[in-house]
PDB file of N, CA and C in Angstrom:
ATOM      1  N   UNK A   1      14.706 -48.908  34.545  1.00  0.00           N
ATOM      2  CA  UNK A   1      14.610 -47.500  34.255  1.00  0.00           C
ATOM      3  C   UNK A   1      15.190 -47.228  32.879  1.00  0.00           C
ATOM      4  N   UNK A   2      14.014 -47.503  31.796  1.00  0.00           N
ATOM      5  CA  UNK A   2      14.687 -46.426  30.696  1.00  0.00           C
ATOM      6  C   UNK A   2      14.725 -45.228  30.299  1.00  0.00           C
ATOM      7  N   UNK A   3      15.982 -44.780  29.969  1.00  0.00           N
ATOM      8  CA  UNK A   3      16.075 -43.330  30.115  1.00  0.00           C
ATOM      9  C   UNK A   3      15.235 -43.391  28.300  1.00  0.00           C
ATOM     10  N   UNK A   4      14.732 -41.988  28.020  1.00  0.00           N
ATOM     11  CA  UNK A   4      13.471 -41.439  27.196  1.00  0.00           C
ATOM     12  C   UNK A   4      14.184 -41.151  26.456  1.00  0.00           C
ATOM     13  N   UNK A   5      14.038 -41.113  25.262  1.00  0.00           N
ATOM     14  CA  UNK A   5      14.536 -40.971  23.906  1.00  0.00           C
ATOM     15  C   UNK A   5      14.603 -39.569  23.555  1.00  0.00           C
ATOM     16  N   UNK A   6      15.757 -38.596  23.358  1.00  0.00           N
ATOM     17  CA  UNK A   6      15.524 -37.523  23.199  1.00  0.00           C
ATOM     18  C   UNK A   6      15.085 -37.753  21.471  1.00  0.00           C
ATOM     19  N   UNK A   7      13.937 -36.701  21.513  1.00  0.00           N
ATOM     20  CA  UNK A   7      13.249 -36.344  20.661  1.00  0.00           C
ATOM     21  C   UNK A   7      13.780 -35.263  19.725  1.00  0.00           C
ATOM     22  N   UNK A   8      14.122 -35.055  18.868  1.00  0.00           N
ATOM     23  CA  UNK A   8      14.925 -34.478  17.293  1.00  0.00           C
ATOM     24  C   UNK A   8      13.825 -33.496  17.249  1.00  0.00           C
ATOM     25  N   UNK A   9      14.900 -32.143  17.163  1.00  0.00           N
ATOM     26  CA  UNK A   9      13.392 -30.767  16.796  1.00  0.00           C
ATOM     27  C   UNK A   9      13.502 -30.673  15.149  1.00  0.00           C
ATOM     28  N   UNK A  10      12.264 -30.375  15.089  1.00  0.00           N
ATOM     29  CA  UNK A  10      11.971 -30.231  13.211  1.00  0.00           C
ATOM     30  C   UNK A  10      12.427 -28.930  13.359  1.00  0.00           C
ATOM     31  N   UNK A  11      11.982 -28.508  12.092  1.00  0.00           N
ATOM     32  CA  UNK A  11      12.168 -27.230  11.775  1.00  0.00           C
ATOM     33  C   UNK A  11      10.350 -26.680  11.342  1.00  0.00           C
ATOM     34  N   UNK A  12       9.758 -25.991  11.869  1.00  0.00           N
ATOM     35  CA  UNK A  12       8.238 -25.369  11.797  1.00  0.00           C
ATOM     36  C   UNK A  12       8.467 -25.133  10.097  1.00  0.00           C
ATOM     37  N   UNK A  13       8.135 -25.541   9.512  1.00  0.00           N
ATOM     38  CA  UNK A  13       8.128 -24.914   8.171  1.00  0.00           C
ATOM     39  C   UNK A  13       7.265 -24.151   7.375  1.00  0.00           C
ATOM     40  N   UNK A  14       5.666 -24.159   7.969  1.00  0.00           N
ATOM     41  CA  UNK A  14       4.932 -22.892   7.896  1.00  0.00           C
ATOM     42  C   UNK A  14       5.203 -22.071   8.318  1.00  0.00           C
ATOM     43  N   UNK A  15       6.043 -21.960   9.729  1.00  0.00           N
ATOM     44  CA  UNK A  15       6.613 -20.399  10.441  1.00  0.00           C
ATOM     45  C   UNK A  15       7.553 -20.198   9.688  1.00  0.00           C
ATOM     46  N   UNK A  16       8.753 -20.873   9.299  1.00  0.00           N
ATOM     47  CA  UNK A  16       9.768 -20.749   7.992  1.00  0.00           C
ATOM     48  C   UNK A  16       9.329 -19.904   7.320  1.00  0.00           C
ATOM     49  N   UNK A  17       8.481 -20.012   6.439  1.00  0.00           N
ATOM     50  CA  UNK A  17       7.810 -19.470   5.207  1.00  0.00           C
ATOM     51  C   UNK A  17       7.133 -18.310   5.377  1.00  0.00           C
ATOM     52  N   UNK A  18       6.451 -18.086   6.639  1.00  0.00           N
ATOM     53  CA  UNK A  18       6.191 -17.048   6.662  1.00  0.00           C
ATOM     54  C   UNK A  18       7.335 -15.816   7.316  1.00  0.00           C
ATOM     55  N   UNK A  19       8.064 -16.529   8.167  1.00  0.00           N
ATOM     56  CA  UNK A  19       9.144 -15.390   8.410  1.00  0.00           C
ATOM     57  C   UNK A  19       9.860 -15.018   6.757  1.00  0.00           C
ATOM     58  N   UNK A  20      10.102 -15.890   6.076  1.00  0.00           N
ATOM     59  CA  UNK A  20      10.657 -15.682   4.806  1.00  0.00           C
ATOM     60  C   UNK A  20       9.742 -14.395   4.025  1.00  0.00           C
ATOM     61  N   UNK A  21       8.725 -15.156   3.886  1.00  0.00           N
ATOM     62  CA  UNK A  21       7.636 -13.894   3.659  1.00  0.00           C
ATOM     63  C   UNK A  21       7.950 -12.215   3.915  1.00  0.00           C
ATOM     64  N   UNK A  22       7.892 -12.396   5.232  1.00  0.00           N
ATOM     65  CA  UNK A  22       8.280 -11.332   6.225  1.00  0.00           C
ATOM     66  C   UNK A  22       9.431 -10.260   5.577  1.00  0.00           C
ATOM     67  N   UNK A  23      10.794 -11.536   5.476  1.00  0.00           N
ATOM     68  CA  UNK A  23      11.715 -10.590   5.083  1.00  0.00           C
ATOM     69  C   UNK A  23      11.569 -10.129   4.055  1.00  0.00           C
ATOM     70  N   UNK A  24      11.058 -10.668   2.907  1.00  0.00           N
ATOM     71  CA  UNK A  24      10.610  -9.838   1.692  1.00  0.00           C
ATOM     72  C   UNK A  24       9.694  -9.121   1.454  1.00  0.00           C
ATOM     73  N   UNK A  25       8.925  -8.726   2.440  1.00  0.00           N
ATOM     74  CA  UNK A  25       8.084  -7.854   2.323  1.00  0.00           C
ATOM     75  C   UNK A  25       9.178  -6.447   3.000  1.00  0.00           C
ATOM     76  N   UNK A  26      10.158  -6.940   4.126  1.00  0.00           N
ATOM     77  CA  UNK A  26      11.342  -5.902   4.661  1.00  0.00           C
ATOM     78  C   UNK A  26      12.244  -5.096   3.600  1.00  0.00           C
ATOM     79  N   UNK A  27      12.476  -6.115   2.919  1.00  0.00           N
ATOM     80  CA  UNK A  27      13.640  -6.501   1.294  1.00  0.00           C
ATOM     81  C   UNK A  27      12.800  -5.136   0.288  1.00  0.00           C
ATOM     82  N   UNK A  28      11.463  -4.943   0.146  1.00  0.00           N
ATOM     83  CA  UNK A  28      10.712  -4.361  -0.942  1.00  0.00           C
ATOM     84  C   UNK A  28      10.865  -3.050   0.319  1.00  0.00           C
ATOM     85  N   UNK A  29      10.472  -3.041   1.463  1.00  0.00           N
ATOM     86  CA  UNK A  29      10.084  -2.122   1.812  1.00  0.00           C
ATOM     87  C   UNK A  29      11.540  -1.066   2.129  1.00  0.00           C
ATOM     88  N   UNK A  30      12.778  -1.428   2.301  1.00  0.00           N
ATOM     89  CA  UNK A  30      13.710  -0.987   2.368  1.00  0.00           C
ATOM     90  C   UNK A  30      14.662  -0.802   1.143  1.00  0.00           C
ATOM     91  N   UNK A  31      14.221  -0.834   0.105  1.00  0.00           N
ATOM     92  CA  UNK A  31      14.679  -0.200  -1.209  1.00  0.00           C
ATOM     93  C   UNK A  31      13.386   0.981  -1.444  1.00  0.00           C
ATOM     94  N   UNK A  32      12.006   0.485  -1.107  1.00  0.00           N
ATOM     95  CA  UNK A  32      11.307   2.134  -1.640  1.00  0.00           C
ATOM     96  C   UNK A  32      11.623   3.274  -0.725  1.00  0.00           C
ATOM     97  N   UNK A  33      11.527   2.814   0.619  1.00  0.00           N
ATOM     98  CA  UNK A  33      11.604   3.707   1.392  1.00  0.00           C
ATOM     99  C   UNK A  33      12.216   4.878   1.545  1.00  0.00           C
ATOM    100  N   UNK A  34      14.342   4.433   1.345  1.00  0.00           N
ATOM    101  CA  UNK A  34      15.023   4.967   1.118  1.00  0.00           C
ATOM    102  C   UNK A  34      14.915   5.917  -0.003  1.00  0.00           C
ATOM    103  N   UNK A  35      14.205   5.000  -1.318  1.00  0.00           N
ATOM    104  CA  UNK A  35      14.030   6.022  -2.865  1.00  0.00           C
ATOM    105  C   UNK A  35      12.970   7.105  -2.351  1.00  0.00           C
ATOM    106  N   UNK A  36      11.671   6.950  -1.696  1.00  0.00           N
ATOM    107  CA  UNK A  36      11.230   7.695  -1.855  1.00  0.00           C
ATOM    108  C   UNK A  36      11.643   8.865  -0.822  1.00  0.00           C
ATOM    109  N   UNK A  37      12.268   8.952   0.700  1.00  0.00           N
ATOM    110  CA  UNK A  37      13.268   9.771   0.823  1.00  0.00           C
ATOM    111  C   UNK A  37      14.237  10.587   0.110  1.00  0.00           C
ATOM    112  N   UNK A  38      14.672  10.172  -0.152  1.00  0.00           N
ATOM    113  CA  UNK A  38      15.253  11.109  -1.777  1.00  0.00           C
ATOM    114  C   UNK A  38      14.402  11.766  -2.312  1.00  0.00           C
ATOM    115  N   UNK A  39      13.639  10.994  -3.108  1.00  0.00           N
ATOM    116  CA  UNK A  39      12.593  12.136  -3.551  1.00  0.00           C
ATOM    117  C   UNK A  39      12.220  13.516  -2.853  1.00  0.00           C
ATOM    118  N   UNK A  40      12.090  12.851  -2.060  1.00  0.00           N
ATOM    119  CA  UNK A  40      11.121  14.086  -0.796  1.00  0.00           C
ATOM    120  C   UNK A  40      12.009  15.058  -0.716  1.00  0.00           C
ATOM    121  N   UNK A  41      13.219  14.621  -0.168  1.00  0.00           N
ATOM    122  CA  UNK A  41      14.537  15.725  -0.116  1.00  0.00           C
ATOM    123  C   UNK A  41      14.942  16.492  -1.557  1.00  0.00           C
ATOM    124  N   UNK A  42      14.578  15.699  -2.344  1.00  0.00           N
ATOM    125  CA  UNK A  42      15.445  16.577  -3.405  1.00  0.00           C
ATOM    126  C   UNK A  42      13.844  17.249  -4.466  1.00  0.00           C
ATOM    127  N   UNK A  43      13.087  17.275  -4.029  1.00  0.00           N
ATOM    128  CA  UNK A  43      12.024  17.937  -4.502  1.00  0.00           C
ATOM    129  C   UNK A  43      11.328  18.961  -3.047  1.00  0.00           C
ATOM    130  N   UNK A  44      11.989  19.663  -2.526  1.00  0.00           N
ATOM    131  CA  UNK A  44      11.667  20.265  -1.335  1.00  0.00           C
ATOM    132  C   UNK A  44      10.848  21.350  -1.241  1.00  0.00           C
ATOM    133  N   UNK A  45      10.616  22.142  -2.738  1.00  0.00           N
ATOM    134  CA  UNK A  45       9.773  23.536  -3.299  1.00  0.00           C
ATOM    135  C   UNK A  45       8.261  22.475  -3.504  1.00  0.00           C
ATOM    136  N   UNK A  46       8.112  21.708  -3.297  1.00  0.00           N
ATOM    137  CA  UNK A  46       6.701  21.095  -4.092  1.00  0.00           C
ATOM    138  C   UNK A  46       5.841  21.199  -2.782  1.00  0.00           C
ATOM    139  N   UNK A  47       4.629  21.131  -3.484  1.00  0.00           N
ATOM    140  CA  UNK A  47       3.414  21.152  -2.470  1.00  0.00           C
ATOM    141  C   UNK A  47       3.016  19.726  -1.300  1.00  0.00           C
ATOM    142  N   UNK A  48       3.720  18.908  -2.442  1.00  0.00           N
ATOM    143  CA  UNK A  48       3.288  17.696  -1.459  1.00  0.00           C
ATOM    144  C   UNK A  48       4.541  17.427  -0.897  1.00  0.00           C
ATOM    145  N   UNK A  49       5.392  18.182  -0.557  1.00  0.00           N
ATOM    146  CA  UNK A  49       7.078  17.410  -0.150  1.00  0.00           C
ATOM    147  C   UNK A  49       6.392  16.620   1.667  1.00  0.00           C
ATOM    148  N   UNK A  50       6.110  17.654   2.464  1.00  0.00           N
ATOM    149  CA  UNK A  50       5.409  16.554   3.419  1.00  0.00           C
ATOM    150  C   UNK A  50       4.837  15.837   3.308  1.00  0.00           C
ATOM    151  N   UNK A  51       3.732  15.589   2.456  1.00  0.00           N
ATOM    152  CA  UNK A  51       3.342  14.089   2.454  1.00  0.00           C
ATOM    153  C   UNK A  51       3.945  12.767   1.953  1.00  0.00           C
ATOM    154  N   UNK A  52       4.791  13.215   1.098  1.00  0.00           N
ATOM    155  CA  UNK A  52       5.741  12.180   0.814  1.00  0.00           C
ATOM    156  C   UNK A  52       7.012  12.330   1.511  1.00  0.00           C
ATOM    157  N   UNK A  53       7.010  12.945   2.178  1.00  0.00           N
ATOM    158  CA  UNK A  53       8.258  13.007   3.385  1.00  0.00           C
ATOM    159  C   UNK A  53       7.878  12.024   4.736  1.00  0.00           C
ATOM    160  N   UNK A  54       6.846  11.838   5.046  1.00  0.00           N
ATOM    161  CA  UNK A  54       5.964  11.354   5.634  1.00  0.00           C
ATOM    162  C   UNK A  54       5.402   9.613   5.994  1.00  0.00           C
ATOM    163  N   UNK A  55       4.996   9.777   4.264  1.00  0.00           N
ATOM    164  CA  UNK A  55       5.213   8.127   3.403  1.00  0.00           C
ATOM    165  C   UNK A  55       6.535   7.657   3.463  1.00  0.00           C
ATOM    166  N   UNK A  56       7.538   8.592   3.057  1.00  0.00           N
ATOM    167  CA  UNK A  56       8.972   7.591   3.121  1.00  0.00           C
ATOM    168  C   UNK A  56       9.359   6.933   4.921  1.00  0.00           C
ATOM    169  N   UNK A  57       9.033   8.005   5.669  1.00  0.00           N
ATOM    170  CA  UNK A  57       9.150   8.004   6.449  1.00  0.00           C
ATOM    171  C   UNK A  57       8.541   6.420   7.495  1.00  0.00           C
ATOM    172  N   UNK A  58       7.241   6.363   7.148  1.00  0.00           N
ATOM    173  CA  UNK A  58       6.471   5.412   7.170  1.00  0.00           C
ATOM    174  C   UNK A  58       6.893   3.534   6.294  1.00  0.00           C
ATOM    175  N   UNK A  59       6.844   4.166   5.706  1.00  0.00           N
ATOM    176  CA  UNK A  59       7.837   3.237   4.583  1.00  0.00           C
ATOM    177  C   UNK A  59       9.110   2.848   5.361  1.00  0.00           C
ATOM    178  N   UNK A  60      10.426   3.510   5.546  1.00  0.00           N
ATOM    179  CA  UNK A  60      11.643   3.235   6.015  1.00  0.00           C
ATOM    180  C   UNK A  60      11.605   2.126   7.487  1.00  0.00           C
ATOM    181  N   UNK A  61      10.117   2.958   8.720  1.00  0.00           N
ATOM    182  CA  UNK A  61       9.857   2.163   9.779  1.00  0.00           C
ATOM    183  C   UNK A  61       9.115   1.032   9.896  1.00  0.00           C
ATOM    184  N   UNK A  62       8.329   0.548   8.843  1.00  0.00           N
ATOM    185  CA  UNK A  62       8.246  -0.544   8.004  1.00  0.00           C
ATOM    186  C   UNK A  62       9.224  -1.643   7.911  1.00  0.00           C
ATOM    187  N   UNK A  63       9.728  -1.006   7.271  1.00  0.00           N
ATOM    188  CA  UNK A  63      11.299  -1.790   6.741  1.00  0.00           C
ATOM    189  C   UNK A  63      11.861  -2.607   7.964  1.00  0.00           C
ATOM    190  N   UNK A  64      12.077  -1.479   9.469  1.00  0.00           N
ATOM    191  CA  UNK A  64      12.732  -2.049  10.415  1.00  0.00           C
ATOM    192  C   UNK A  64      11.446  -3.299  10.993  1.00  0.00           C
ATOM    193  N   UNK A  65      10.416  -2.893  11.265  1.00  0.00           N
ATOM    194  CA  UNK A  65       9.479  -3.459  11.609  1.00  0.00           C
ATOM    195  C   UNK A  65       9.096  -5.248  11.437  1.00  0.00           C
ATOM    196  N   UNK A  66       8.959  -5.161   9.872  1.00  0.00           N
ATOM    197  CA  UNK A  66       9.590  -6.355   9.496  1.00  0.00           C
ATOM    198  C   UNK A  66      10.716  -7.485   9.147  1.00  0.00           C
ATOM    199  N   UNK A  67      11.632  -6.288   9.391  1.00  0.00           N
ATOM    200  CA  UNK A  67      13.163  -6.686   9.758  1.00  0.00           C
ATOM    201  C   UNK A  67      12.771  -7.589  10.900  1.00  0.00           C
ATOM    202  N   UNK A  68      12.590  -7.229  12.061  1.00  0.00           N
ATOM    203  CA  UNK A  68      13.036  -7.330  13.840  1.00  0.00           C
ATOM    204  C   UNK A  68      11.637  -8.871  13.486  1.00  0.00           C
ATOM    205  N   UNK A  69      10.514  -8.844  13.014  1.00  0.00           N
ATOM    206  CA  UNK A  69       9.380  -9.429  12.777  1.00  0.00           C
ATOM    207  C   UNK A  69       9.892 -11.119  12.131  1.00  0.00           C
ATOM    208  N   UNK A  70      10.198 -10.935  10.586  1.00  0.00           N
ATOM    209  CA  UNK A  70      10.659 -11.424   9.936  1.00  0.00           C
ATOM    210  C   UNK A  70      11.834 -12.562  10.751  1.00  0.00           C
ATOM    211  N   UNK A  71      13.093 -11.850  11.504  1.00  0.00           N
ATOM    212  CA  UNK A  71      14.058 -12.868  11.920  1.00  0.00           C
ATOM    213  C   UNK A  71      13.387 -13.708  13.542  1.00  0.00           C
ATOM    214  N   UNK A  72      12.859 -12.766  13.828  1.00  0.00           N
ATOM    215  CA  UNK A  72      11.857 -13.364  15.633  1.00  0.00           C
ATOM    216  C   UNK A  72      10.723 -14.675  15.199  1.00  0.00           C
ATOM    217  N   UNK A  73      10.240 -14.661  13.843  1.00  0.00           N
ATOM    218  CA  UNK A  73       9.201 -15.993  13.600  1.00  0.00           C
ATOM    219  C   UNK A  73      10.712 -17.018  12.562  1.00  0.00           C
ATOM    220  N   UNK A  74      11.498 -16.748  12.253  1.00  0.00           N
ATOM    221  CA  UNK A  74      12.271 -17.673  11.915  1.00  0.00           C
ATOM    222  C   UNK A  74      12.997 -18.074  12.936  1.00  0.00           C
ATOM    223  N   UNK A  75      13.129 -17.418  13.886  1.00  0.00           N
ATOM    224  CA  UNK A  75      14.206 -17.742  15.396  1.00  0.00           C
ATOM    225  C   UNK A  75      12.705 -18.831  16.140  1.00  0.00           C
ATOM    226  N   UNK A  76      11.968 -18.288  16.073  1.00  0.00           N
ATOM    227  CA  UNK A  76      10.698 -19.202  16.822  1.00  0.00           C
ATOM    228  C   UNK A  76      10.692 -20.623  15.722  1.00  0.00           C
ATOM    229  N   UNK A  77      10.684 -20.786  14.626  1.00  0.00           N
ATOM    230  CA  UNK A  77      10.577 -21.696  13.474  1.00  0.00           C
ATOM    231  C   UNK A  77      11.440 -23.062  13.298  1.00  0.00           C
ATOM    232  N   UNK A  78      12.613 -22.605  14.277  1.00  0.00           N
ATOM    233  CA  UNK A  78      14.181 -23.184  13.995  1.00  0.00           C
ATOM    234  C   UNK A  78      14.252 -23.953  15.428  1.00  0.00           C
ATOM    235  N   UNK A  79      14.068 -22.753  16.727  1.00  0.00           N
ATOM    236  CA  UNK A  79      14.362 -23.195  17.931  1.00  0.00           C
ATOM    237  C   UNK A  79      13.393 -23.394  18.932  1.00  0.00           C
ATOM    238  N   UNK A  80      11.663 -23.683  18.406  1.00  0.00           N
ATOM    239  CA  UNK A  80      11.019 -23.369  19.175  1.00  0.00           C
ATOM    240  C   UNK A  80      11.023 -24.875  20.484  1.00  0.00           C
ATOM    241  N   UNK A  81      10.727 -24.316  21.411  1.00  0.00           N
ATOM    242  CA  UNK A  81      10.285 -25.823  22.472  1.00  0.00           C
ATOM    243  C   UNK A  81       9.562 -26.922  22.084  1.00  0.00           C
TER     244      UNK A  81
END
């Protein structure tokens, strides 16, 4: 009876890369987001303040989106079965 050779996990390195991806697309989207919030707030008399209240808005949940996205395909990349 030989006992089976445990087998060494790689690391996925196309899922790597794309979770990396991921976070920098999070990284871009959570510096405009916030700016263009501001905007929106501090231009509040303008015609378009909702639509760019809107966009930031969109923008900011983005941000989290690929946050939560981004670390779940590097957690799959590192530890998968």
């Amino acid at each position: 009876m030989n006992p089976t050779p445990m087998e060494t996990k790689k690391t996925d390195k196309n899922l790597l890369v794309k979770g990396i991806q991921n976070m920098g697309i999070c990284l871009i989207l959570m510096l405009t987001g916030p700016t263009m919030l501001h905007i929106a707030f501090s231009n509040q008399d303008k015609p378009t303040y909702i639509l760019v209240l809107i966009f930031a808005i969109v923008l900011c949940l983005g941000a989290i989106f690929f946050l939560f996205r981004g670390i779940h395909i590097i957690m799959q990349s590192l530890f998968k079965n």
